[in-house]
PDB file of N, CA and C in Angstrom:
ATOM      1  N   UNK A   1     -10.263   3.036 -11.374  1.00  0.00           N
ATOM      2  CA  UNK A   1      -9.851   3.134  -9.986  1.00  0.00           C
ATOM      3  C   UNK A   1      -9.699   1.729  -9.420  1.00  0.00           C
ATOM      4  N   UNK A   2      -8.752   1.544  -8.418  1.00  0.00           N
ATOM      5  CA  UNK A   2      -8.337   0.219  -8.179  1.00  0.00           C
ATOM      6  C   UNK A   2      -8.508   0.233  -6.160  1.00  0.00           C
ATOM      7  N   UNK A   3      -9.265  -0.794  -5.865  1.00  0.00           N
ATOM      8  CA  UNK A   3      -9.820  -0.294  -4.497  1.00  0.00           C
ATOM      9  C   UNK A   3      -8.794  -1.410  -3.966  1.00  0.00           C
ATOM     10  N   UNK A   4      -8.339  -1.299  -2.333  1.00  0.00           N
ATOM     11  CA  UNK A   4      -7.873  -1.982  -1.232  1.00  0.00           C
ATOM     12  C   UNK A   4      -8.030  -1.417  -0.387  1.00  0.00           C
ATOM     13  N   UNK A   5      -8.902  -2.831   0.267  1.00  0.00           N
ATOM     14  CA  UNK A   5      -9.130  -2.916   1.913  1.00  0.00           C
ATOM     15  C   UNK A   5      -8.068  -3.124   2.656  1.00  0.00           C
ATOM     16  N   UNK A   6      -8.115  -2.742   3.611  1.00  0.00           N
ATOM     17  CA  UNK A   6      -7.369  -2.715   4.846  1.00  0.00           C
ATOM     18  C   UNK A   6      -8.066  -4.163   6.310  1.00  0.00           C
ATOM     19  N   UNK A   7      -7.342  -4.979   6.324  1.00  0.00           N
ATOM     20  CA  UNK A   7      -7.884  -5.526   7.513  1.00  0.00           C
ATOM     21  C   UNK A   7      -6.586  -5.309   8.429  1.00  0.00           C
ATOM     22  N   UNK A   8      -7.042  -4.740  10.098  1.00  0.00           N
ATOM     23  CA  UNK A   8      -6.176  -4.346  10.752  1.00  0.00           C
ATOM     24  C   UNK A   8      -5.560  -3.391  10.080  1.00  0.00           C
ATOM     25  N   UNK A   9      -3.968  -3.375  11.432  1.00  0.00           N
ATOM     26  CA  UNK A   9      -3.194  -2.578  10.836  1.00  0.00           C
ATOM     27  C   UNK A   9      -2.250  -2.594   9.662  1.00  0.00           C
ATOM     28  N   UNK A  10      -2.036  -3.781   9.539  1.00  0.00           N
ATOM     29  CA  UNK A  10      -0.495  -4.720   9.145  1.00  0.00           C
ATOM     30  C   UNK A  10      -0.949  -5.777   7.218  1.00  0.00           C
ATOM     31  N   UNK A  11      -2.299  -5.999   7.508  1.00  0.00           N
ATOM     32  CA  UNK A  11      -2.832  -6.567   6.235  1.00  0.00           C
ATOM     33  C   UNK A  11      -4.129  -5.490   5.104  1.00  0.00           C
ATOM     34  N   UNK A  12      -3.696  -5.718   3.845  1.00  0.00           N
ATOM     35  CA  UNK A  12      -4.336  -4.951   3.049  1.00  0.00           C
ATOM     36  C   UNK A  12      -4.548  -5.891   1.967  1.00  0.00           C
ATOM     37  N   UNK A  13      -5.576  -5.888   0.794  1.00  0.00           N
ATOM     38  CA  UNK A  13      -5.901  -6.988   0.457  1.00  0.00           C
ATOM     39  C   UNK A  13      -6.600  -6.054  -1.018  1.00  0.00           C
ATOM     40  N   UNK A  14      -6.040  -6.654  -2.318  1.00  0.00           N
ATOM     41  CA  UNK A  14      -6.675  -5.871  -3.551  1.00  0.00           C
ATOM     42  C   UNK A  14      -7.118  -7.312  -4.677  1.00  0.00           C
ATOM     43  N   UNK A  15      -7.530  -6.747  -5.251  1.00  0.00           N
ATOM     44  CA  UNK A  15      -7.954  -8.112  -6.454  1.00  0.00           C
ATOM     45  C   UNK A  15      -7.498  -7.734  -7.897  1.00  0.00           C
ATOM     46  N   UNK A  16      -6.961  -8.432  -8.356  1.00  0.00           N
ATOM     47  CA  UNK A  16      -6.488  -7.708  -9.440  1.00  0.00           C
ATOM     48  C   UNK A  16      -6.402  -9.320 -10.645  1.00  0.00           C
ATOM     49  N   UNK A  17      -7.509  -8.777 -11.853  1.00  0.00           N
ATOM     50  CA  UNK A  17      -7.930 -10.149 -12.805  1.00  0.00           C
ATOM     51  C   UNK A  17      -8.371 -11.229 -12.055  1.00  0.00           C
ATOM     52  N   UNK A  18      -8.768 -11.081 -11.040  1.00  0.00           N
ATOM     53  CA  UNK A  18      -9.698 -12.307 -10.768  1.00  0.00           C
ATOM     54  C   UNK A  18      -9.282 -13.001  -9.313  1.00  0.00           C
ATOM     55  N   UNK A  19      -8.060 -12.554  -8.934  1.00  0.00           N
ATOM     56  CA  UNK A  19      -6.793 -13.054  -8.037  1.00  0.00           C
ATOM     57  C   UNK A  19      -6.615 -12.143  -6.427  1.00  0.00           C
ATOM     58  N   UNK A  20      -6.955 -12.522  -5.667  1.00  0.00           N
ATOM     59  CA  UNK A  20      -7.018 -11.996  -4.698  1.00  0.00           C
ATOM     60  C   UNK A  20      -5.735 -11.784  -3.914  1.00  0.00           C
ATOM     61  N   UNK A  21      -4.608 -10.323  -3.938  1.00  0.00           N
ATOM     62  CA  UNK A  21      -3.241 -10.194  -3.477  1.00  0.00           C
ATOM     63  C   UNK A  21      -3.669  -9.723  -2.097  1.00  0.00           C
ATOM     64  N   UNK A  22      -3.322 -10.365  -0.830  1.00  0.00           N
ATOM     65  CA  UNK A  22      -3.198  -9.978   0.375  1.00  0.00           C
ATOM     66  C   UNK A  22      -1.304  -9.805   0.988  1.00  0.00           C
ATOM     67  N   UNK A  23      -1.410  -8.402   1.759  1.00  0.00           N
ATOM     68  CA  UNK A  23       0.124  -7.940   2.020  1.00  0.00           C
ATOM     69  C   UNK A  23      -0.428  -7.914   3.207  1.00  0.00           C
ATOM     70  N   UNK A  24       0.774  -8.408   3.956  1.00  0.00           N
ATOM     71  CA  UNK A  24       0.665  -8.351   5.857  1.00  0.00           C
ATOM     72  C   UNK A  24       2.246  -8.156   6.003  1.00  0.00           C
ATOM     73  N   UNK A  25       2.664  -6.686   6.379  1.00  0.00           N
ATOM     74  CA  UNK A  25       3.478  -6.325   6.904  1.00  0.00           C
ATOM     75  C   UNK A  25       3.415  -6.452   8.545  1.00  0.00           C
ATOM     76  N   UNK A  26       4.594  -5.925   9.142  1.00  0.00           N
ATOM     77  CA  UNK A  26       4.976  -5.602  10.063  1.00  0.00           C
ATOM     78  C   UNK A  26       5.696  -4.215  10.637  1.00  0.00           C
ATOM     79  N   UNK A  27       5.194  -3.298  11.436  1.00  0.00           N
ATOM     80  CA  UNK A  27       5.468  -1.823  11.621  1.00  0.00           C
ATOM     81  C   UNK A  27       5.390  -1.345  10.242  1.00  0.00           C
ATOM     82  N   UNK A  28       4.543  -1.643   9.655  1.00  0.00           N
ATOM     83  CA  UNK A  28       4.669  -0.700   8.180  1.00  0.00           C
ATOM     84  C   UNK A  28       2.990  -0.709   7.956  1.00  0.00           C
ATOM     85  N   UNK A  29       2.807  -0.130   6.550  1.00  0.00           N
ATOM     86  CA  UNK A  29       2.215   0.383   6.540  1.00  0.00           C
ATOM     87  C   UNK A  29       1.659  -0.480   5.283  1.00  0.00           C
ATOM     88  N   UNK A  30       0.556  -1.441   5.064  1.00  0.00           N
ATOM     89  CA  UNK A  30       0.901  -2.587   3.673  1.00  0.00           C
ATOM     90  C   UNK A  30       0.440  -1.790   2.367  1.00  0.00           C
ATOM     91  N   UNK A  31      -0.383  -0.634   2.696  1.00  0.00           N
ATOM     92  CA  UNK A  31      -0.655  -0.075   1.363  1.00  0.00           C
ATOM     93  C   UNK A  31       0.503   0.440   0.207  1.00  0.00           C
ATOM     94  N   UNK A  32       1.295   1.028   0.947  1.00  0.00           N
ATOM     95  CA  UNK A  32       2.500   1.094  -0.243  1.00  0.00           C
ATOM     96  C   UNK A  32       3.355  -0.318  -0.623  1.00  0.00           C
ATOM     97  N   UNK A  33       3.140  -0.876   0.279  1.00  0.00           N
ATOM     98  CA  UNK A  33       3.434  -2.136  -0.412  1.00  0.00           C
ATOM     99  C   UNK A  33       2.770  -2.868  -1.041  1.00  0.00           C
ATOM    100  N   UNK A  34       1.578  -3.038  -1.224  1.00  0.00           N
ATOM    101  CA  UNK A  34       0.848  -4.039  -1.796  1.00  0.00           C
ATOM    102  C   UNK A  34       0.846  -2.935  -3.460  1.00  0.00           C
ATOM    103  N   UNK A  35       0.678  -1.706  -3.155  1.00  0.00           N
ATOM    104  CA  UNK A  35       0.670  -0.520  -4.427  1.00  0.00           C
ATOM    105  C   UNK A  35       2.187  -1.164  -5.362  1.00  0.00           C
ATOM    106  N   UNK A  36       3.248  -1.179  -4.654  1.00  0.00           N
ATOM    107  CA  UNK A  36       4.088  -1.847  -5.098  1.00  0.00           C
ATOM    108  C   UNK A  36       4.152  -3.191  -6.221  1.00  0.00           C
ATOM    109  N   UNK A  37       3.076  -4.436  -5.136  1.00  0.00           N
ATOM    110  CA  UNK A  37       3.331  -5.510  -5.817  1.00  0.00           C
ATOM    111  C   UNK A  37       2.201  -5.513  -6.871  1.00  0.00           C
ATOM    112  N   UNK A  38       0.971  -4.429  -6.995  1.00  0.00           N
ATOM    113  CA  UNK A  38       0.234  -4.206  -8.100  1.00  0.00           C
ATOM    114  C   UNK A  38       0.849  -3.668  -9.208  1.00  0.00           C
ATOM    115  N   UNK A  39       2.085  -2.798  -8.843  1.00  0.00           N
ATOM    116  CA  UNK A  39       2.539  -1.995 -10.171  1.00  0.00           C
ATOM    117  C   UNK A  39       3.075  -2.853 -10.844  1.00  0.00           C
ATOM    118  N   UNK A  40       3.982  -4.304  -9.892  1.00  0.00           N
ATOM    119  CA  UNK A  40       5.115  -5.033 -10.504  1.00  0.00           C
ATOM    120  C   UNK A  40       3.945  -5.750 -11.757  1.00  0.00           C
ATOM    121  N   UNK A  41       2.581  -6.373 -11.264  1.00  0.00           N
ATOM    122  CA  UNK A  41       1.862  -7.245 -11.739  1.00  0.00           C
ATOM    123  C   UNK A  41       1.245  -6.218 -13.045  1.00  0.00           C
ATOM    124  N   UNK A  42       1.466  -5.110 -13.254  1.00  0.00           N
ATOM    125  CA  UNK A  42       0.945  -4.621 -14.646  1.00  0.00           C
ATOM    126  C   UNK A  42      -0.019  -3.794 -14.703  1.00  0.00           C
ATOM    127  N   UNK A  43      -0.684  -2.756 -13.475  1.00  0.00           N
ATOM    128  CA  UNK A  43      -1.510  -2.103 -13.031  1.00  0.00           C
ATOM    129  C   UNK A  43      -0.330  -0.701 -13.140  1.00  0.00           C
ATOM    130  N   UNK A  44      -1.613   0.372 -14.356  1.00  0.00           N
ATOM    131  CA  UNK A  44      -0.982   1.576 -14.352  1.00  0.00           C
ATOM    132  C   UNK A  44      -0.066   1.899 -13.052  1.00  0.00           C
ATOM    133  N   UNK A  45       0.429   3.224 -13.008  1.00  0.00           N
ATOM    134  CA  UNK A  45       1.096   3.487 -11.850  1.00  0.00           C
ATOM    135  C   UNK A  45       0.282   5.292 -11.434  1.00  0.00           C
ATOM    136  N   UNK A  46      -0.359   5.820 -13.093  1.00  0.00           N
ATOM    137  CA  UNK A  46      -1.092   6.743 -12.670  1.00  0.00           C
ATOM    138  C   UNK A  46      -2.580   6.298 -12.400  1.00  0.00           C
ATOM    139  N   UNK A  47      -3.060   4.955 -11.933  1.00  0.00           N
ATOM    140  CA  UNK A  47      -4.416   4.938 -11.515  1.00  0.00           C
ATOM    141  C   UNK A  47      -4.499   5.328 -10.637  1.00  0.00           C
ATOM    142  N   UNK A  48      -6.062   5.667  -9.924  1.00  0.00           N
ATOM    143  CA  UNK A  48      -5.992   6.162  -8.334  1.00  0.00           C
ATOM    144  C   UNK A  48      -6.609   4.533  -7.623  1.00  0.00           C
ATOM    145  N   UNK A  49      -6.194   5.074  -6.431  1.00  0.00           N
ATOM    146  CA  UNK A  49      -6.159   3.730  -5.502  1.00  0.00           C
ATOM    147  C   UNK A  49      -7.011   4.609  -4.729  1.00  0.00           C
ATOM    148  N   UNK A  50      -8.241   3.413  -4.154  1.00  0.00           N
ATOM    149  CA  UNK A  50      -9.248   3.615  -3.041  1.00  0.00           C
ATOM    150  C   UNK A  50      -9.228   2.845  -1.809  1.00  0.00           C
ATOM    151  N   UNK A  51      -8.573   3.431  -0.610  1.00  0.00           N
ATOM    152  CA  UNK A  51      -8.248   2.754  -0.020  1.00  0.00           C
ATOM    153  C   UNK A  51      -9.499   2.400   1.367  1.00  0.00           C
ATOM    154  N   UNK A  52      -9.902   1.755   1.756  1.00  0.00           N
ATOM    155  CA  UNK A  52     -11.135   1.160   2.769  1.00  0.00           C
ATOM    156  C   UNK A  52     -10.989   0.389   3.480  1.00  0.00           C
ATOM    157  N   UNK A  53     -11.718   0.516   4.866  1.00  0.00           N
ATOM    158  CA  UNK A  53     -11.491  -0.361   5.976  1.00  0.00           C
ATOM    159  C   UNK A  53     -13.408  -0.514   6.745  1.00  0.00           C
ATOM    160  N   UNK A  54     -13.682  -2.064   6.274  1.00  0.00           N
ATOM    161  CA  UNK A  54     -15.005  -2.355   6.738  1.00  0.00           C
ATOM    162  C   UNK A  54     -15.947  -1.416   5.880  1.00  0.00           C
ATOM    163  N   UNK A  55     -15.507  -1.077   4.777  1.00  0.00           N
ATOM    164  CA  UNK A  55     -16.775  -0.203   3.624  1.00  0.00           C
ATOM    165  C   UNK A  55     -16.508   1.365   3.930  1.00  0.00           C
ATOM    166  N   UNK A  56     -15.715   1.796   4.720  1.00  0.00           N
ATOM    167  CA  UNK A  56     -15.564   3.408   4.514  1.00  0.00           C
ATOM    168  C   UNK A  56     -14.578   3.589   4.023  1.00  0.00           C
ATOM    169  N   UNK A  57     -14.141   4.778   3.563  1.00  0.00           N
ATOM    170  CA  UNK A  57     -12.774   5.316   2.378  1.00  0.00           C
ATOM    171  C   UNK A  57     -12.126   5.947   3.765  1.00  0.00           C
ATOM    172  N   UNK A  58     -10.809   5.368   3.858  1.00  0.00           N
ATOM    173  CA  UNK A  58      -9.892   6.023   5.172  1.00  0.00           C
ATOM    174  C   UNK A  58      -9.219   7.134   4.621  1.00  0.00           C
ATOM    175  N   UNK A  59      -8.848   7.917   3.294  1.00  0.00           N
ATOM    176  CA  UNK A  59      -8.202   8.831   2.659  1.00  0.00           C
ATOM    177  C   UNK A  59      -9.636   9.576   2.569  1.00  0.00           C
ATOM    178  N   UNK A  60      -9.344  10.952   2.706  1.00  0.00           N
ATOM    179  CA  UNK A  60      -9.915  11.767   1.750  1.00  0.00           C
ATOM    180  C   UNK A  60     -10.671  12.074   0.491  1.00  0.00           C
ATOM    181  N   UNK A  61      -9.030  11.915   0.187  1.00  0.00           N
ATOM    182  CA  UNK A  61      -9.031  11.710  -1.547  1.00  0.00           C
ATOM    183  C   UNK A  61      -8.006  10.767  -1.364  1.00  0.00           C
ATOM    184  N   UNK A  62      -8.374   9.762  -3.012  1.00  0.00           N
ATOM    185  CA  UNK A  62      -8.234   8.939  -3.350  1.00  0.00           C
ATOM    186  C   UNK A  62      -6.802   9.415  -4.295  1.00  0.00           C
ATOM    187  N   UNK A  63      -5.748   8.467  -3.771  1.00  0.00           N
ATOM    188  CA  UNK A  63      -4.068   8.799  -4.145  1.00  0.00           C
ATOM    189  C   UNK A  63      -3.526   8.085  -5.478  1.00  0.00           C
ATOM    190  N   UNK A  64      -2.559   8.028  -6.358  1.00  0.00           N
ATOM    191  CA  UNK A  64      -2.608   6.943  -7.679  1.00  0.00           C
ATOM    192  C   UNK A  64      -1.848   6.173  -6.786  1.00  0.00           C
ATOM    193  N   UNK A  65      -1.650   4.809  -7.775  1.00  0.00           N
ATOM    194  CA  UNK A  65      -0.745   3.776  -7.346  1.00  0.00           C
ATOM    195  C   UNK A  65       0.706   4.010  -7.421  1.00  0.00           C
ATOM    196  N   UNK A  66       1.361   4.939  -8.140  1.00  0.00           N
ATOM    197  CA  UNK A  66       2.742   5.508  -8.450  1.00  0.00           C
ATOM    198  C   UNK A  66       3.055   6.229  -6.638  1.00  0.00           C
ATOM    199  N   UNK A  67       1.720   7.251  -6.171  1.00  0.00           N
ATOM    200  CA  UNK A  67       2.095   7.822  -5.237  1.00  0.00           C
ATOM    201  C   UNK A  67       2.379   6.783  -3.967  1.00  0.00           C
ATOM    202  N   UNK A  68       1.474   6.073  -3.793  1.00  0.00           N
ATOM    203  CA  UNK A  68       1.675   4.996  -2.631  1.00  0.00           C
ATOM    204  C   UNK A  68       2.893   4.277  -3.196  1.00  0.00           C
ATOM    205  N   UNK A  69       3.239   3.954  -3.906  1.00  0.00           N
ATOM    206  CA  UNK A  69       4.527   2.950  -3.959  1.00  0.00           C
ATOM    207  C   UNK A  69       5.854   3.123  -4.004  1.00  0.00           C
ATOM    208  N   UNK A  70       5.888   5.093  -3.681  1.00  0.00           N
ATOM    209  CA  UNK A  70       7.116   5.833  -3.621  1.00  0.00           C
ATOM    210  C   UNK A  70       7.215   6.272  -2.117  1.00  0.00           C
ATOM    211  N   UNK A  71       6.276   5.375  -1.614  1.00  0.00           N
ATOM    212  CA  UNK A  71       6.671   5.787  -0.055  1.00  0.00           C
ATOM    213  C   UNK A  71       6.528   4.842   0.811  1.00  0.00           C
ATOM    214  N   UNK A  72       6.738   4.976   2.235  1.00  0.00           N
ATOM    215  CA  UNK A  72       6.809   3.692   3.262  1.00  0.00           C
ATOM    216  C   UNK A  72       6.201   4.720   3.919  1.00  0.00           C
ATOM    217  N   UNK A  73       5.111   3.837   4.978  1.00  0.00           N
ATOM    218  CA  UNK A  73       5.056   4.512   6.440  1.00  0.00           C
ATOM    219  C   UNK A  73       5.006   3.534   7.534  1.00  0.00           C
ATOM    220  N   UNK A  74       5.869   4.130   8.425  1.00  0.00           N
ATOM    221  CA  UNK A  74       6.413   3.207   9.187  1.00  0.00           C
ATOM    222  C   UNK A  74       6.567   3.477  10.491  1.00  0.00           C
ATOM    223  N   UNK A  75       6.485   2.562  11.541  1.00  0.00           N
ATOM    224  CA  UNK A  75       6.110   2.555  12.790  1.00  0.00           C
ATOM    225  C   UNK A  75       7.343   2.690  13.651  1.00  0.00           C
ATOM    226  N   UNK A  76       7.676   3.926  14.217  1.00  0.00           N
ATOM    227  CA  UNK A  76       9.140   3.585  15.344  1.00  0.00           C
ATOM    228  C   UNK A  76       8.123   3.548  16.460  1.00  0.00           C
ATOM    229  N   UNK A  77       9.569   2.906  17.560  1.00  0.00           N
ATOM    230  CA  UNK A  77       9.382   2.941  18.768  1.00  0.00           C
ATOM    231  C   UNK A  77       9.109   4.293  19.600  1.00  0.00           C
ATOM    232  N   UNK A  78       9.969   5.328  19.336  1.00  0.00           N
ATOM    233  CA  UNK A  78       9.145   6.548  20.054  1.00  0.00           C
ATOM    234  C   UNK A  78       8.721   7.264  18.905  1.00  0.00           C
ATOM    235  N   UNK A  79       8.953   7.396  17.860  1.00  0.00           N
ATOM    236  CA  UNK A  79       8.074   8.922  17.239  1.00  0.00           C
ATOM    237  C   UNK A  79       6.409   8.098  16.327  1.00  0.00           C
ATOM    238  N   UNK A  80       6.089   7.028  16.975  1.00  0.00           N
ATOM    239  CA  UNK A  80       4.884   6.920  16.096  1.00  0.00           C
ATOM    240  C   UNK A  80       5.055   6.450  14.599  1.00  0.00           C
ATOM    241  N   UNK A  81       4.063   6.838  13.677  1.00  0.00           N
ATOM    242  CA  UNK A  81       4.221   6.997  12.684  1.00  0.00           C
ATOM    243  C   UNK A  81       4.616   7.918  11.651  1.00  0.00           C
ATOM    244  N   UNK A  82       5.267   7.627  10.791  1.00  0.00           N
ATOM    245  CA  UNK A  82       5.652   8.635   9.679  1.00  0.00           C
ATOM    246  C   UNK A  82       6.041   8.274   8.287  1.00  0.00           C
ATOM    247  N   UNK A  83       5.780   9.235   7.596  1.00  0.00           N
ATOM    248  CA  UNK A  83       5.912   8.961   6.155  1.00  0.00           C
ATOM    249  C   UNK A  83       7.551   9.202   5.703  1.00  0.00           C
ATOM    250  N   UNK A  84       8.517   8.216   4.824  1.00  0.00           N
ATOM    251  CA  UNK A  84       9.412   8.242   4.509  1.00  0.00           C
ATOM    252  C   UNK A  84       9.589   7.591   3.150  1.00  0.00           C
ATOM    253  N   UNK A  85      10.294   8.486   2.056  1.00  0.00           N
ATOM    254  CA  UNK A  85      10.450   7.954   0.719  1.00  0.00           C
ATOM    255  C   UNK A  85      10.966   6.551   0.625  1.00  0.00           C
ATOM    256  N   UNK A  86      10.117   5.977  -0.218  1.00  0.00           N
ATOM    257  CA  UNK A  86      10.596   4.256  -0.587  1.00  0.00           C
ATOM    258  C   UNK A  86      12.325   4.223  -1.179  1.00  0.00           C
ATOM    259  N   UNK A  87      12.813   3.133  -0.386  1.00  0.00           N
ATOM    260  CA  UNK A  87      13.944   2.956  -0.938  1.00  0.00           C
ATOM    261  C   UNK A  87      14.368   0.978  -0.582  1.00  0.00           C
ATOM    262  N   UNK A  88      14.409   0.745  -1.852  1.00  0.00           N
ATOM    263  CA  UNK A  88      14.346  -0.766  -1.746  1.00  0.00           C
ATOM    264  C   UNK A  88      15.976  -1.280  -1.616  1.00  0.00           C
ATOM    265  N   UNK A  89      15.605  -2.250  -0.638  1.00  0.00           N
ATOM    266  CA  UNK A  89      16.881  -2.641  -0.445  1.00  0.00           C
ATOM    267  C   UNK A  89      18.137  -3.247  -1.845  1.00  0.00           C
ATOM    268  N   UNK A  90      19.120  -3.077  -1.656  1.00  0.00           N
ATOM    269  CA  UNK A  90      20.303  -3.068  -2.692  1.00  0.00           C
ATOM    270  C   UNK A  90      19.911  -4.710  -3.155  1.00  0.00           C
ATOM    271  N   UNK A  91      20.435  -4.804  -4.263  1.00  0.00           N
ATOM    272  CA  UNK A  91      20.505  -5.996  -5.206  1.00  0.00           C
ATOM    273  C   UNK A  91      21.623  -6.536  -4.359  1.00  0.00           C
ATOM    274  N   UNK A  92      21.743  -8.275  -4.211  1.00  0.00           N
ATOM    275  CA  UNK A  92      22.641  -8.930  -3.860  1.00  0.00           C
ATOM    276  C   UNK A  92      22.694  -8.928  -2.047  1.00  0.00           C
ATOM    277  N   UNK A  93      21.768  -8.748  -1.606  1.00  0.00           N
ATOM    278  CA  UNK A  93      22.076  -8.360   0.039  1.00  0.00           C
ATOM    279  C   UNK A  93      21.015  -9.526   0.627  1.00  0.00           C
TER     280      UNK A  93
END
């Protein structure tokens, strides 16, 4: 199992071989992203991820890294938050 903290809303922070990866988005959500830049770095994609803020587990249950990195959640101006399938921007743009 592969744990990341959450500081705030916007930064999430995992360790992976020794190396400490911190993601600080904006209106998003950094856990699927940082799930992202763990998969690129060589971390299964079916591990589960434990996600925590100040020592408590903010999930339930604990999600793999494949599931967080196939999605965005993201902040509009009127509807709040919501979950929407990952789609990375086009090559060459």
């Amino acid at each position: 199992m592969h744990h990341i903290e959450l500081f705030g809303s916007y930064t999430a922070a995992a360790t992976l071989s020794g190396e400490e990866i911190t993601i600080t988005t904006t209106r998003k959500d950094p856990v699927p992203v940082l799930c992202r830049e763990l998969i690129n770095r060589g971390i299964d994609p079916n591990q589960l991820v434990n996600v925590s803020r100040a020592g408590q587990s903010v999930w339930k249950a604990d999600l793999t890294a494949g599931y967080w990195a196939g999605i965005d959640i993201i902040e509009g101006d009127r509807d709040g938050l919501r979950t929407v399938k990952y789609r990375p921007f086009p090559k060459g743009i």
